[in-house]
N, C-alpha and C. Protein backbone atom coordinates (compact mmCIF):
# COMPACT_ATOMS: atom_id res chain seq x y z
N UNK A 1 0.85 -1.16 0.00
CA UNK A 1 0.00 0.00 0.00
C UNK A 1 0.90 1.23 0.00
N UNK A 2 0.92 2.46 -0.98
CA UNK A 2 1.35 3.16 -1.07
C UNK A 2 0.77 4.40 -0.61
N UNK A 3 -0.45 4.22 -0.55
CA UNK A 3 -1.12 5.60 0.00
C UNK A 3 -2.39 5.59 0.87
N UNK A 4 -2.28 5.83 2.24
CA UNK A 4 -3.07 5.83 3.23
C UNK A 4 -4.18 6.95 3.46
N UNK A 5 -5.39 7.01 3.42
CA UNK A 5 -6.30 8.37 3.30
C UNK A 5 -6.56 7.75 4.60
N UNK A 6 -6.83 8.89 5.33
CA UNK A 6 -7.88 9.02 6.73
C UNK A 6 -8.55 10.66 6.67
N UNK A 7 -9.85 10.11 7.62
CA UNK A 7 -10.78 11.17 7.60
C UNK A 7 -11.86 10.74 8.54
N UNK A 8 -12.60 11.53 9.19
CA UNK A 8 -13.43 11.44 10.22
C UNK A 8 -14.26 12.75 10.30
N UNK A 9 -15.69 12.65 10.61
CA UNK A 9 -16.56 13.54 10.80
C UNK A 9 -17.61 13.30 11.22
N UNK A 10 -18.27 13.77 12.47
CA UNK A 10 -19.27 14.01 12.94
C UNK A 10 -21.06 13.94 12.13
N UNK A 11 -21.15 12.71 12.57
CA UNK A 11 -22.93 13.33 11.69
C UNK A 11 -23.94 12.62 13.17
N UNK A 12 -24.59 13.58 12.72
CA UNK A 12 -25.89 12.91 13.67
C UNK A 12 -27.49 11.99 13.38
N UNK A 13 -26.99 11.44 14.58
CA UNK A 13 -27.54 9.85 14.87
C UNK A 13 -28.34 9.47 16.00
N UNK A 14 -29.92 9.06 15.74
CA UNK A 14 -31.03 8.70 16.46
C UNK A 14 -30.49 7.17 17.15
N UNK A 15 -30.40 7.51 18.26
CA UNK A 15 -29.98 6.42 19.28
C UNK A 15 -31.30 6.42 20.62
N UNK A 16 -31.75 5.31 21.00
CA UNK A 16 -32.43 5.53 21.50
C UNK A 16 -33.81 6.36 21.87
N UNK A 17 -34.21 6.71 20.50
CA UNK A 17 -35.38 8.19 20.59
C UNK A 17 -34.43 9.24 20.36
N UNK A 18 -32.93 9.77 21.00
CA UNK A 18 -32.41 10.54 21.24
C UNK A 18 -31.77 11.35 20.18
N UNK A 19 -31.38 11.87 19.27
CA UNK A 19 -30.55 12.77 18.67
C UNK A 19 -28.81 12.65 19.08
N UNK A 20 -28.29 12.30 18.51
CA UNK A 20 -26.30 12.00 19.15
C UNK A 20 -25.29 12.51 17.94
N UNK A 21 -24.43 13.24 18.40
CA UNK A 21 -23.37 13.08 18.05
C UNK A 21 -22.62 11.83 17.42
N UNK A 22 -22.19 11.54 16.45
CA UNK A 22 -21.34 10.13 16.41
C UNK A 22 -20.08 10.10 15.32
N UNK A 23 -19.22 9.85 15.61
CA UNK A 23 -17.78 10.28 14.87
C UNK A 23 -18.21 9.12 13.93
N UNK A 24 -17.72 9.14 12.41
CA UNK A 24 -18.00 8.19 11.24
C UNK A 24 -16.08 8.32 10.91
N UNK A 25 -15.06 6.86 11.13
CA UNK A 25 -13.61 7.27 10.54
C UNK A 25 -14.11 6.64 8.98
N UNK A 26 -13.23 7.16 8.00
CA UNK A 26 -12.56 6.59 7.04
C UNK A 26 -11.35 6.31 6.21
N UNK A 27 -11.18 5.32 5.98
CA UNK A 27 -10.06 4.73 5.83
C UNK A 27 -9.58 4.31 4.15
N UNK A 28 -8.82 4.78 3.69
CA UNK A 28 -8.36 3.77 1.91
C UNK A 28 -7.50 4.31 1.81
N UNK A 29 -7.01 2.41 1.56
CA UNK A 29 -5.83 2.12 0.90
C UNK A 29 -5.53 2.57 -0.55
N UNK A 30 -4.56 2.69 -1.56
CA UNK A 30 -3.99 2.98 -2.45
C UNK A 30 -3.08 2.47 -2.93
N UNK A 31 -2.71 1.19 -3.87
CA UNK A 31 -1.59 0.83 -3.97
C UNK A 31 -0.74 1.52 -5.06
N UNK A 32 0.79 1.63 -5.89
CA UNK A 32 1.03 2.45 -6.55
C UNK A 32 0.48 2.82 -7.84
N UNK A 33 0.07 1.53 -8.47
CA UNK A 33 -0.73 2.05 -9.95
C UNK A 33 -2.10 2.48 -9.44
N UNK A 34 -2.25 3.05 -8.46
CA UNK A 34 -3.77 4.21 -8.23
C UNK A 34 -4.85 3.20 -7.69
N UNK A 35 -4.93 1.53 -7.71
CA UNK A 35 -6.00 1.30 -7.15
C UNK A 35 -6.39 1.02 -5.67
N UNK A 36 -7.82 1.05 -5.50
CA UNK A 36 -8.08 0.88 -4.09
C UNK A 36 -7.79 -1.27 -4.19
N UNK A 37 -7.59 -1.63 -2.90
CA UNK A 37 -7.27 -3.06 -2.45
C UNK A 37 -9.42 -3.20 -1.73
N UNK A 38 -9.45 -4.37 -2.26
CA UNK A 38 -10.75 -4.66 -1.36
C UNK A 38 -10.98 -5.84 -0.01
């Protein structure tokens, strides 16, 4: 793997009746000729 993306952001999420905060990470790989690995 040549190229590591990360990213994370906040969306909100019905938990219990309730309305929440909830962090979503994301993650992809990249190997050198450009594709993602599955």
């Amino acid at each position: 793997m040549k190229y590591l993306y990360l990213d994370a952001r906040y969306e909100k999420v019905r938990l219990d009746g309730q309305v929440r905060s909830a962090v979503v990470l994301l993650a992809m790989g990249v190997n050198g000729a450009g594709f993602c690995g599955n």
